[in-house]
Protein backbone atom coordinates (compact mmCIF):
# COMPACT_ATOMS: atom_id res chain seq x y z
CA UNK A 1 -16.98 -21.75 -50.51
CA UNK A 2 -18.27 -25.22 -50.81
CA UNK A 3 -19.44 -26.59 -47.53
CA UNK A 4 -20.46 -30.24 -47.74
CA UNK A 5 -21.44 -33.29 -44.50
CA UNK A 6 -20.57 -36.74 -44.55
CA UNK A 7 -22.85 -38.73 -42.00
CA UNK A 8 -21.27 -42.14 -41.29
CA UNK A 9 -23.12 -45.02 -39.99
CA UNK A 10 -24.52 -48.16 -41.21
CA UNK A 11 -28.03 -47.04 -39.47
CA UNK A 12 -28.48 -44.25 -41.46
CA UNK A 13 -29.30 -46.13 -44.02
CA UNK A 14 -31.48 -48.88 -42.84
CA UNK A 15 -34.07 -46.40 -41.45
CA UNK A 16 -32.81 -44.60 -38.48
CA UNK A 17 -34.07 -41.40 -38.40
CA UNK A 18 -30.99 -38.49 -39.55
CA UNK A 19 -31.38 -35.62 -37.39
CA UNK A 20 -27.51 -34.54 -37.73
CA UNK A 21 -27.92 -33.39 -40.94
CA UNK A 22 -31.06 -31.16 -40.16
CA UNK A 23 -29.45 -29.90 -37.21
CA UNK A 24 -26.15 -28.60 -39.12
CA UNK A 25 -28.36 -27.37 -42.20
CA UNK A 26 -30.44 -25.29 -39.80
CA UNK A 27 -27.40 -23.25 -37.53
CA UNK A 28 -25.35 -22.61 -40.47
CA UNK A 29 -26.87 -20.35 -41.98
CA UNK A 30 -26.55 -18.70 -38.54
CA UNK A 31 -22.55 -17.67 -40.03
CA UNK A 32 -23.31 -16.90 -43.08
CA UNK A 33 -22.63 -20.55 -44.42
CA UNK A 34 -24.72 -22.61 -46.37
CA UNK A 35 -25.07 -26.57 -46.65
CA UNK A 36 -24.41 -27.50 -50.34
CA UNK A 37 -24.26 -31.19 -50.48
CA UNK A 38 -24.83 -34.36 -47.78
CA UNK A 39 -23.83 -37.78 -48.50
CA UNK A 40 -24.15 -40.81 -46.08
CA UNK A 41 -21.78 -44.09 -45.97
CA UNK A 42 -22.23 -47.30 -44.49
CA UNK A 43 -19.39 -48.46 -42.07
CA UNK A 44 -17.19 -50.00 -44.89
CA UNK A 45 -13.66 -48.71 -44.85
CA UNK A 46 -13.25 -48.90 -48.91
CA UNK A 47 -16.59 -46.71 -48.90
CA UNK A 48 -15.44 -44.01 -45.94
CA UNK A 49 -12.37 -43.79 -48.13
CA UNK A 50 -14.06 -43.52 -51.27
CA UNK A 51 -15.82 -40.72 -50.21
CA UNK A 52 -13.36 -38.79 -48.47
CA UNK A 53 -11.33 -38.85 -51.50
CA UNK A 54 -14.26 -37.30 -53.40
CA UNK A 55 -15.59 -34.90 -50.75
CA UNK A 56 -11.88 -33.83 -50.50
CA UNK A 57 -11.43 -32.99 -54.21
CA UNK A 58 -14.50 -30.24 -54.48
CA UNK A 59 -14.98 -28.66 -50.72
CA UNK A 60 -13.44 -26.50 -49.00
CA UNK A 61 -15.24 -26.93 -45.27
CA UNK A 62 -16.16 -30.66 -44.66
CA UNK A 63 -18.51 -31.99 -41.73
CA UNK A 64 -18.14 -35.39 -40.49
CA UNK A 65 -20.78 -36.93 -38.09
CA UNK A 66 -20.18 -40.61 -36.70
CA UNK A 67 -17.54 -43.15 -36.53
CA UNK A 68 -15.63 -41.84 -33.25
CA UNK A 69 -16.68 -44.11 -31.37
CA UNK A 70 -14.72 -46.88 -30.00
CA UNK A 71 -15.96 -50.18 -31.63
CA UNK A 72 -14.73 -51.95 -34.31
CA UNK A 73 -17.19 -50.61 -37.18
CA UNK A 74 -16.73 -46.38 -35.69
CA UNK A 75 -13.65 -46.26 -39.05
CA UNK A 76 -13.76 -42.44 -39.34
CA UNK A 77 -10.46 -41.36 -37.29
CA UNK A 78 -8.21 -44.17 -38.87
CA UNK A 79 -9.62 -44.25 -42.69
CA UNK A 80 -9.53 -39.72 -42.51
CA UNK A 81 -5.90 -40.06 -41.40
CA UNK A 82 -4.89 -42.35 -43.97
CA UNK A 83 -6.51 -40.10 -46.73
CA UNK A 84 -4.66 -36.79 -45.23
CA UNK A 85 -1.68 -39.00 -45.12
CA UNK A 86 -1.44 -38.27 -41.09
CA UNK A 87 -0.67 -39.48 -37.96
CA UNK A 88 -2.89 -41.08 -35.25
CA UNK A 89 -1.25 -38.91 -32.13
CA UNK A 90 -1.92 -40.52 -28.53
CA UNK A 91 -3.63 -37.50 -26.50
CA UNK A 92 -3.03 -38.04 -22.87
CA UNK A 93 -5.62 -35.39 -21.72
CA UNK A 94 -8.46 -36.77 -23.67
CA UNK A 95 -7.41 -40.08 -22.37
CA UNK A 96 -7.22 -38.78 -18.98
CA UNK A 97 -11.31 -37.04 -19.74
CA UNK A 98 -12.40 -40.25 -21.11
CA UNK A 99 -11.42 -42.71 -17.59
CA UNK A 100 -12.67 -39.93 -15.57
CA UNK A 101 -15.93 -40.21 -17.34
CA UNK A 102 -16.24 -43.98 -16.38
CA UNK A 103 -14.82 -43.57 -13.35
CA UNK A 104 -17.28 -41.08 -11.90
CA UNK A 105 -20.03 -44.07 -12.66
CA UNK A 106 -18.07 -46.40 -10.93
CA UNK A 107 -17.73 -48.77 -14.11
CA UNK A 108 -14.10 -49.83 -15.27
CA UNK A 109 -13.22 -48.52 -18.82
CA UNK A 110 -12.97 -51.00 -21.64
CA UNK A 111 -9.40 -51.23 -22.99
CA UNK A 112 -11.78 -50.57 -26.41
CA UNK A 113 -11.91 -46.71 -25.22
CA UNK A 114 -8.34 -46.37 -25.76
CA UNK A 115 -8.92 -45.61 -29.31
CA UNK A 116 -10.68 -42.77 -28.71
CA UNK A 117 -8.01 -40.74 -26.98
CA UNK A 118 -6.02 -41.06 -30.46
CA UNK A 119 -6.15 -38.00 -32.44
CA UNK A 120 -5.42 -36.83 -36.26
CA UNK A 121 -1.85 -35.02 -35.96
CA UNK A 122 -2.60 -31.30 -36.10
CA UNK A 123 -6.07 -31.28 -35.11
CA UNK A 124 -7.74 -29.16 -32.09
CA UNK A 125 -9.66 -31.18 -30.35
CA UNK A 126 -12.98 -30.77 -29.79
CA UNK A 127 -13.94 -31.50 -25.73
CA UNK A 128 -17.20 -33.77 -25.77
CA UNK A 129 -19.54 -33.09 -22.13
CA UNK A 130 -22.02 -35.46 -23.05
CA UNK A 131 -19.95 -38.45 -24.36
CA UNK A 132 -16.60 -40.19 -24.19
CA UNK A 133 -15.88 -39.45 -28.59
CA UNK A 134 -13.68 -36.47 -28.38
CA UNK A 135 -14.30 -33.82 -31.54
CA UNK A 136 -11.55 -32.66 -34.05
CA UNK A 137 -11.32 -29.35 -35.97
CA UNK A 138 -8.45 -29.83 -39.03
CA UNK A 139 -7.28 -26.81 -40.59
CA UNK A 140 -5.28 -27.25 -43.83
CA UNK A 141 -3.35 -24.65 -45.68
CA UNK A 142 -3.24 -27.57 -48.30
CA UNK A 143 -5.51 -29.73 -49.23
CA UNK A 144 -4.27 -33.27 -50.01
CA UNK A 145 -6.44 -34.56 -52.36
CA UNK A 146 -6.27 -31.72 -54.64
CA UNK A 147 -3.87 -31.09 -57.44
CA UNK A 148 -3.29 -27.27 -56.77
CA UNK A 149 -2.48 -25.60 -53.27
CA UNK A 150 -5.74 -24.67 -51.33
CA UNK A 151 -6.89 -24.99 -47.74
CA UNK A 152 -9.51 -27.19 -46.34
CA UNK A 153 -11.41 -27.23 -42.92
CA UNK A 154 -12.83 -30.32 -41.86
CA UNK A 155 -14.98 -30.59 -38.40
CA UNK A 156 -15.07 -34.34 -36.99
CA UNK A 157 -18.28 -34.73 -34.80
CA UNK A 158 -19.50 -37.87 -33.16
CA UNK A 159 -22.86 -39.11 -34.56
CA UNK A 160 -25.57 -38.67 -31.47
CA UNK A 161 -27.20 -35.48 -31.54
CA UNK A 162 -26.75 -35.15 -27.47
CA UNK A 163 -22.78 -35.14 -27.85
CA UNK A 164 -22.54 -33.20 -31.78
CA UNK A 165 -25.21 -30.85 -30.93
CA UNK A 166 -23.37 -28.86 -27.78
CA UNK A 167 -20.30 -28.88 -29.95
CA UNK A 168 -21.55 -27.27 -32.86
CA UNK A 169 -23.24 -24.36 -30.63
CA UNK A 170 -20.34 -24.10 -28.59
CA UNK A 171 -16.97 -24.56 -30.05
CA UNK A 172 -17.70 -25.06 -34.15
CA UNK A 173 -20.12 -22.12 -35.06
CA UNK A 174 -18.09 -19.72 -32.97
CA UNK A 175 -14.23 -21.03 -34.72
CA UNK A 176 -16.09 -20.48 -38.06
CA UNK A 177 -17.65 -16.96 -37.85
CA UNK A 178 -14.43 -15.43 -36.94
CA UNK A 179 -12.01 -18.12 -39.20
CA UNK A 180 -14.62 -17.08 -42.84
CA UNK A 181 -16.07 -13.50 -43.77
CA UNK A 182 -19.34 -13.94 -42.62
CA UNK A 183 -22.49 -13.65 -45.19
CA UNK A 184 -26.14 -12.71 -44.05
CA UNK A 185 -28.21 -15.52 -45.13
CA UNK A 186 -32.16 -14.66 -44.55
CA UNK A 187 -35.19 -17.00 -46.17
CA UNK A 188 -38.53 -15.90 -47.27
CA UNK A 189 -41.53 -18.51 -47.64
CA UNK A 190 -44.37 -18.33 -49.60
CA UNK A 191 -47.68 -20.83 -49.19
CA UNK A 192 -50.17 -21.68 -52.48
CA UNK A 193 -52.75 -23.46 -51.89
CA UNK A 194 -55.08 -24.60 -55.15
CA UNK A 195 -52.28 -25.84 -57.23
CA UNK A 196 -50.07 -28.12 -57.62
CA UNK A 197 -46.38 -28.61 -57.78
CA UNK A 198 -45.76 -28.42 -61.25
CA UNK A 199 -48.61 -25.68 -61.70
CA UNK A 200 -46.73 -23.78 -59.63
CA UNK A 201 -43.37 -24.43 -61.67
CA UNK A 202 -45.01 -23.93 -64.88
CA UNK A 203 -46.30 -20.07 -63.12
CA UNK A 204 -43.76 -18.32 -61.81
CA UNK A 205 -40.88 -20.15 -64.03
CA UNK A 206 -40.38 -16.76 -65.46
CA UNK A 207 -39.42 -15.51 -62.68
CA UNK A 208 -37.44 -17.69 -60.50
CA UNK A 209 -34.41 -19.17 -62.14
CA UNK A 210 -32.37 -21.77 -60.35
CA UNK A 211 -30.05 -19.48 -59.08
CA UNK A 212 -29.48 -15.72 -59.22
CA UNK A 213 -26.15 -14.99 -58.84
CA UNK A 214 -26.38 -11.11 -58.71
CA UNK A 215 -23.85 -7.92 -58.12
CA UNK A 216 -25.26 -7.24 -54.77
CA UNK A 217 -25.95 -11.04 -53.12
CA UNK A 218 -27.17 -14.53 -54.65
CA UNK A 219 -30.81 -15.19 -54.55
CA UNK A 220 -32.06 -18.57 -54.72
CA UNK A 221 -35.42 -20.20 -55.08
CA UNK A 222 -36.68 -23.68 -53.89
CA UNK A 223 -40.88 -25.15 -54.28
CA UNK A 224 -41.20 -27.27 -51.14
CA UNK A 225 -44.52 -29.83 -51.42
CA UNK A 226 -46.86 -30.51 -48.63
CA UNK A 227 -50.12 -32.36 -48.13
CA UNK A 228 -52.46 -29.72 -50.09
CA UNK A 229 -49.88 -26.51 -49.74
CA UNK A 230 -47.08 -25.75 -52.14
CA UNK A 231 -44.25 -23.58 -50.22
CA UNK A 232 -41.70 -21.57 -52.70
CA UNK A 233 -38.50 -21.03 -50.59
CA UNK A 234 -36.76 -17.71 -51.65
CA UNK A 235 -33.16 -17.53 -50.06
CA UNK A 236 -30.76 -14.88 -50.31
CA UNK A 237 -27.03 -14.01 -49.50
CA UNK A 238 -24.74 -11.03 -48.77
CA UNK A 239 -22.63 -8.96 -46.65
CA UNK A 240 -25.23 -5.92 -46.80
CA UNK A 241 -29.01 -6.52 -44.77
CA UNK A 242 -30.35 -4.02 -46.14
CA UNK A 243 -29.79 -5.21 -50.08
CA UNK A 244 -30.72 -8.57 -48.76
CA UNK A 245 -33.94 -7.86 -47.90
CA UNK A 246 -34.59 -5.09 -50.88
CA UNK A 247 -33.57 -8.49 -52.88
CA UNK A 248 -36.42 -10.92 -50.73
CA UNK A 249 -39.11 -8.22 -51.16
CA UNK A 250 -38.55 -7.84 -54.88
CA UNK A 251 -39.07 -11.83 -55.43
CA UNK A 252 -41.53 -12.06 -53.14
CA UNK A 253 -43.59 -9.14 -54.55
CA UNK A 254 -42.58 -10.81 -58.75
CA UNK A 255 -44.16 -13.90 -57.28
CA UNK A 256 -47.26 -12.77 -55.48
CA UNK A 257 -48.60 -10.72 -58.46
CA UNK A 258 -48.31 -13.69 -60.13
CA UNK A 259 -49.96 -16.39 -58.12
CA UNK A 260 -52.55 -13.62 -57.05
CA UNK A 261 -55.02 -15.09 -54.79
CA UNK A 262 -53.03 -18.79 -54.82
CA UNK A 263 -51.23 -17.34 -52.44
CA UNK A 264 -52.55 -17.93 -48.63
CA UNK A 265 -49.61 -16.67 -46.22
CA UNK A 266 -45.95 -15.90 -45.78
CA UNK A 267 -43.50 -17.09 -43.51
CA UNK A 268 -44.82 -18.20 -39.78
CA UNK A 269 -48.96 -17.69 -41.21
CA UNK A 270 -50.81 -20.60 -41.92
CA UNK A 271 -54.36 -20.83 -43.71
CA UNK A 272 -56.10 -21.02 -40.84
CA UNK A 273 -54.97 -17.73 -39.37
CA UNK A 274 -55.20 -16.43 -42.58
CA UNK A 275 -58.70 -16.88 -42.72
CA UNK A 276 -59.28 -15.98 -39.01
CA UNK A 277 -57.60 -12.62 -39.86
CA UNK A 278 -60.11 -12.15 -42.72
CA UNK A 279 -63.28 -13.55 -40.61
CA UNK A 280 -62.45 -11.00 -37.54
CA UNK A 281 -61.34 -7.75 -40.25
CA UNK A 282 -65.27 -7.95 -41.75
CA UNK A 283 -66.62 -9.02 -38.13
CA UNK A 284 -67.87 -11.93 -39.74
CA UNK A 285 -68.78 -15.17 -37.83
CA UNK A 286 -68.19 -18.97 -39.17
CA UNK A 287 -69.92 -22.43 -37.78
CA UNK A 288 -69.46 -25.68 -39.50
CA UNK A 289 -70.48 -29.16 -40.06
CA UNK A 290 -68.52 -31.83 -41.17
CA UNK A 291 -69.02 -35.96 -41.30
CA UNK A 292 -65.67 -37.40 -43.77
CA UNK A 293 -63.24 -35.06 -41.70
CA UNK A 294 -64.41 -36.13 -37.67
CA UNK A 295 -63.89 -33.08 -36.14
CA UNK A 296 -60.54 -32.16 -37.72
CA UNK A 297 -61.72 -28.94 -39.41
CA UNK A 298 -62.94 -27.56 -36.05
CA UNK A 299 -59.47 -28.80 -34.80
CA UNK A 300 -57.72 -26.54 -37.10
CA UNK A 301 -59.77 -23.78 -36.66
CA UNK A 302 -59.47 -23.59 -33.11
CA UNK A 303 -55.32 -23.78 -33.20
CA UNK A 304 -55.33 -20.29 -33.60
CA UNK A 305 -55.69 -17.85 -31.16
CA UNK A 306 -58.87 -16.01 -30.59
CA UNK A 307 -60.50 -18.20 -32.92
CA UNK A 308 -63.46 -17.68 -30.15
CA UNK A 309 -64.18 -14.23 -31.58
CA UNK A 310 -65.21 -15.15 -35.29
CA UNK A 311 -65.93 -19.26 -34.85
CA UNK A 312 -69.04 -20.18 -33.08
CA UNK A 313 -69.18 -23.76 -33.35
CA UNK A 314 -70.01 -27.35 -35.48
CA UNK A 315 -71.40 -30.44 -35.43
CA UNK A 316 -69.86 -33.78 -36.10
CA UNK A 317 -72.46 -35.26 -38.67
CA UNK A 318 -70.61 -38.59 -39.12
CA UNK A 319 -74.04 -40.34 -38.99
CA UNK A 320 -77.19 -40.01 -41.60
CA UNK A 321 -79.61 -40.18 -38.04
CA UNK A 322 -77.34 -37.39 -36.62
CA UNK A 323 -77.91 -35.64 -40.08
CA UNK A 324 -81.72 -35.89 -39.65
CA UNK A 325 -81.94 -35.50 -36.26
CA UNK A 326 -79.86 -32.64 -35.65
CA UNK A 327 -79.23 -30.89 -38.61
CA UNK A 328 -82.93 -31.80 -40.06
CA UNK A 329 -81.75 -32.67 -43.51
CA UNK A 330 -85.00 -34.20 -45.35
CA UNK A 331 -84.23 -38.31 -45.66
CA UNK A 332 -85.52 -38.13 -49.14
CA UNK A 333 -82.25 -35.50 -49.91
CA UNK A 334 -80.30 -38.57 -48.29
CA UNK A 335 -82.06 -41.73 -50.26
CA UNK A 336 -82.09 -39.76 -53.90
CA UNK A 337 -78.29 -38.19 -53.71
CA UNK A 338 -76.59 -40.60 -50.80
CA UNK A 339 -74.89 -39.10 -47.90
CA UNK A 340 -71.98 -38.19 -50.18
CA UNK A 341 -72.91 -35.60 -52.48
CA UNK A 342 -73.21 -31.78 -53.29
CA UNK A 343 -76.85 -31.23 -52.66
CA UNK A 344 -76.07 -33.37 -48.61
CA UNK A 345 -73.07 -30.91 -47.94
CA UNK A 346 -75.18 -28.20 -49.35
CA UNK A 347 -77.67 -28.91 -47.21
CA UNK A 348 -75.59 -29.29 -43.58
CA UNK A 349 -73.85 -25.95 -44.19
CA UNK A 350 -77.41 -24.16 -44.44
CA UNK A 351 -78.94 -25.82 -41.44
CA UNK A 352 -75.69 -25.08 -39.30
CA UNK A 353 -75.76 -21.80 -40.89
CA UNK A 354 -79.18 -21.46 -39.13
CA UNK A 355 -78.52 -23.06 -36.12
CA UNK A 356 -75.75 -21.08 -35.36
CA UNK A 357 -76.62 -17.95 -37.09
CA UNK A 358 -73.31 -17.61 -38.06
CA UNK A 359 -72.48 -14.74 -41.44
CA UNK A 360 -70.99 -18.07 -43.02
CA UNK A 361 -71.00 -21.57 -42.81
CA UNK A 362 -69.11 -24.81 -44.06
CA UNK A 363 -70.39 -28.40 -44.65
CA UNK A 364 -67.73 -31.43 -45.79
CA UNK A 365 -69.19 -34.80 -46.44
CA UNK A 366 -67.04 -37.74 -48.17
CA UNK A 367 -64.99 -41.13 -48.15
CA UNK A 368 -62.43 -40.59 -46.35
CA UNK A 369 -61.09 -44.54 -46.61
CA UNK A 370 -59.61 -46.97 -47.22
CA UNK A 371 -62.96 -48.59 -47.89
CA UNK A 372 -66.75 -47.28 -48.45
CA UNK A 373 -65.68 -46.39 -51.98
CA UNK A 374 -67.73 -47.54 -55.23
CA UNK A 375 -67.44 -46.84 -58.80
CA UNK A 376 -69.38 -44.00 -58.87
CA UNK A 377 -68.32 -42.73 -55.22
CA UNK A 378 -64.52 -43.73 -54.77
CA UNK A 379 -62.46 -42.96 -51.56
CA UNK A 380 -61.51 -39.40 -51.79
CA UNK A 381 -63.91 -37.75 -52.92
CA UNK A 382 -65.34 -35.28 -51.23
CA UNK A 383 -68.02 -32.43 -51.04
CA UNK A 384 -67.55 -29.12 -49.68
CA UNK A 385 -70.50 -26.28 -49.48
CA UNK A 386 -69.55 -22.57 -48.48
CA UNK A 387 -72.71 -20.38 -47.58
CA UNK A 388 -73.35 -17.17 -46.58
CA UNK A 389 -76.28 -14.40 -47.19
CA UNK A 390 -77.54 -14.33 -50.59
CA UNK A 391 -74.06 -16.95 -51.71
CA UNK A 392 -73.87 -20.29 -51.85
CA UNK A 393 -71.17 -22.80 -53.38
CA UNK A 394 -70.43 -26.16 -53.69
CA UNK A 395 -66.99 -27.94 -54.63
CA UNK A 396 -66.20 -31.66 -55.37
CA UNK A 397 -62.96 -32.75 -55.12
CA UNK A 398 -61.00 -35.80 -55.94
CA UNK A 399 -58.13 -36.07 -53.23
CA UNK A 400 -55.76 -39.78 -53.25
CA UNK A 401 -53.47 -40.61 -50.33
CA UNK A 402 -54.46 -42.12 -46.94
CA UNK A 403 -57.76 -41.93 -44.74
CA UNK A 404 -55.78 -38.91 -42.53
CA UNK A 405 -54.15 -37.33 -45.87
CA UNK A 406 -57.83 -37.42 -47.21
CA UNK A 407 -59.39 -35.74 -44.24
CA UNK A 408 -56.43 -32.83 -44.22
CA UNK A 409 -56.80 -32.57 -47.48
CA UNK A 410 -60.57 -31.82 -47.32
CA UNK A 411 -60.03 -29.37 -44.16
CA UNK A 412 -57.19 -27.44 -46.47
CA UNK A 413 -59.96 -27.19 -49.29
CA UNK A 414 -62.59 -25.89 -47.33
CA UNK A 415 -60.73 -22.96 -45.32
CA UNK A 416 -59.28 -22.13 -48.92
CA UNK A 417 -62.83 -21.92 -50.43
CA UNK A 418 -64.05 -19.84 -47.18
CA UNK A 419 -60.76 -17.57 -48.03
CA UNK A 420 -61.65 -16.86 -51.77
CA UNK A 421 -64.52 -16.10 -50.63
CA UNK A 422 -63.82 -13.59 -47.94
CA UNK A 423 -61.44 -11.94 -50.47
CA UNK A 424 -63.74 -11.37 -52.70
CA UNK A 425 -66.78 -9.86 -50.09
């Protein structure tokens, strides 16, 4: 089955935020249904028509959000009508729903609401709790647009997520489980950190094809990008749980022996409670200092719980007298190498590392941006120094993007090199 969305609305496309579309990708799955393909129109009757003609000819279950409303650009009803070559039926209870919805605020209808209470012949309508833009489920045996004989379902929706969302939870996910066979859909995700995108392609491209259409279920694979963290999405789909998962753990385990230590966390974990896990498994204690990051990295290592057990504290070294007054880094370190270098970060992690006699300790200095940079020192780069007894190790990187995506960045880089670490201790 081919399941596709049409979001209409001229303001979908001149920046307003889409959250239909996320919304209905999200709960299908729910039923066993998948989203294959999303296309938004302007308000442009040729265009709405265009499309419908086209979404008509290769799906068999059609979404449509927007355009029910009752001005002279909402096009949907009358242009979806014309294309299934139906009538526009008067419905005197949705009529009646509508006044008594403007009535109960004490404000006289607009004769422009009169629209609204027409509906596609053959269609169950679709009561709307939050909004005066009745709903519409229409359930072909034959689809129109197509040459041979096949049926098509296509769910009308009004476009703000306060009137569509209700709908879908409580009228349109319940008519679909019991009208299709329902599939088991369940996802699997997989974080890298340390390479990039196309690294990651280039990897595991042995192993993860497009799509797996196999005897027991279809398995598919997707890389997601992030600031600093690759994601690979494994999917997969069946009537049987148990083969779905046997199908998930299979990929999962193809593509972790691969990526070997690239890979930080699955599913809900994230790097930082990755590395918490690690830190409170050896008993092992953490403090930090950072300048180029602010505070951040102490930020993310404190959104997990019982970070309190492992991390002991920082300081915010943001200026070369805090350096030298609190971390007592020598000011002839920070005339011959500058305040952004190896031997600087070096030296912070190894006088927090004392201060706090912590097990290990981090230090971050760099340009964060958008100016401080030079030739030799641009914005981005960035310093990182991991000790602990008898180990030390320092890491320059090179990161582009904005002064925030440069300080994540840098905090992503340093709990990775504390995590390599760990793993191999």
């Amino acid at each position: 089955m081919h399941t596709e969305l049409v979001c209409v609305g001229t303001e979908l496309l001149t920046g307003h935020l889409n959250t239909d579309s996320a919304f209905i990708g999200q709960k299908l799955p729910d039923i066993g249904i998948r989203l294959d393909l999303e296309t938004t129109v302007a308000d442009k009757k040729n265009d709405i028509e265009k499309i419908f003609q086209e979404v008509l000819r290769r799906s068999d279950l059609i979404f449509v959000t927007g355009g029910l409303g009752p001005t002279f650009d909402d096009l949907t009803r009358e242009v979806l009508a014309k294309v299934l070559k139906k009538k526009l039926v008067f419905n005197k209870e949705v009529m009646e729903t509508i006044a008594y919805r403007f009535a109960k605020r004490d404000i006289k209808m607009p004769k422009e609401n009169d629209r609204q209470a027409y509906i596609i012949e053959g269609a169950k309508v679709i009561p709307n709790k939050s909004g005066t833009a009745p709903g519409m489920i229409i359930d072909l045996k034959v689809n129109p647009v197509k040459s041979q004989k096949s049926p098509v379902v296509i769910i009308l929706l009004p476009g703000p997520p306060k009137e569509m969302q209700p709908m879908i939870r409580d009228i349109v996910l319940p008519y679909l489980k019991n009208k299709f066979e329902r599939k088991i859909i369940k996802t699997h995700l997989i974080h890298v950190c340390g390479l990039t995108e196309s690294e990651v392609d280039q990897k595991i491209k042995n192993i993860v094809e497009t799509e797996r259409r196999l005897e027991a279920g279809e398995l598919t694979f997707a890389l997601l990008a992030h600031p600093s963290v690759i994601d690979i999405k494994i999917t997969a789909s069946g009537t049987d749980e148990m083969v779905i998962d046997g199908l998930i753990k299979k990929a999962a385990g193809e593509i972790k022996d691969c990526l070997k230590d690239d890979v930080f966390a699955e599913n809900n974990q994230t790097l930082q409670t990755t590395v918490g896990y690690l830190l409170g498994k050896k008993r092992k204690t953490l403090s930090i200092a950072e300048s180029c990051t602010g505070g951040l990295l102490g930020n993310v290592i404190t959104s997990s719980p019982g970070s309190s057990l492992y991390f002991k504290g920082g300081v915010i070294a943001y200026s070369n007298q805090v350096k030298t007054d609190i971390l007592k880094i020598p000011e002839e370190i920070l005339d011959e190498h500058g305040a952004v270098s190896k031997e600087v970060a070096l030296t912070m992690a190894q006088a927090i590392k004392g201060l706090y006699q912590t097990d290990f300790a981090l230090g971050i200095t760099g340009i964060a941006g958008p100016g401080g940079g030079t030739d030799n020192k641009p914005v981005g780069l960035v310093y990182i120094a991991l000790v602990s007894k008898g180990n030390q190790v320092t890491k320059e990187c090179k990161f582009i993007g904005s002064r925030q995506e440069i300080k994540f960045a840098s905090v992503i880089a340093a709990l990775d090199l504390l995590r390599r670490m760990l793993l191999k201790n």
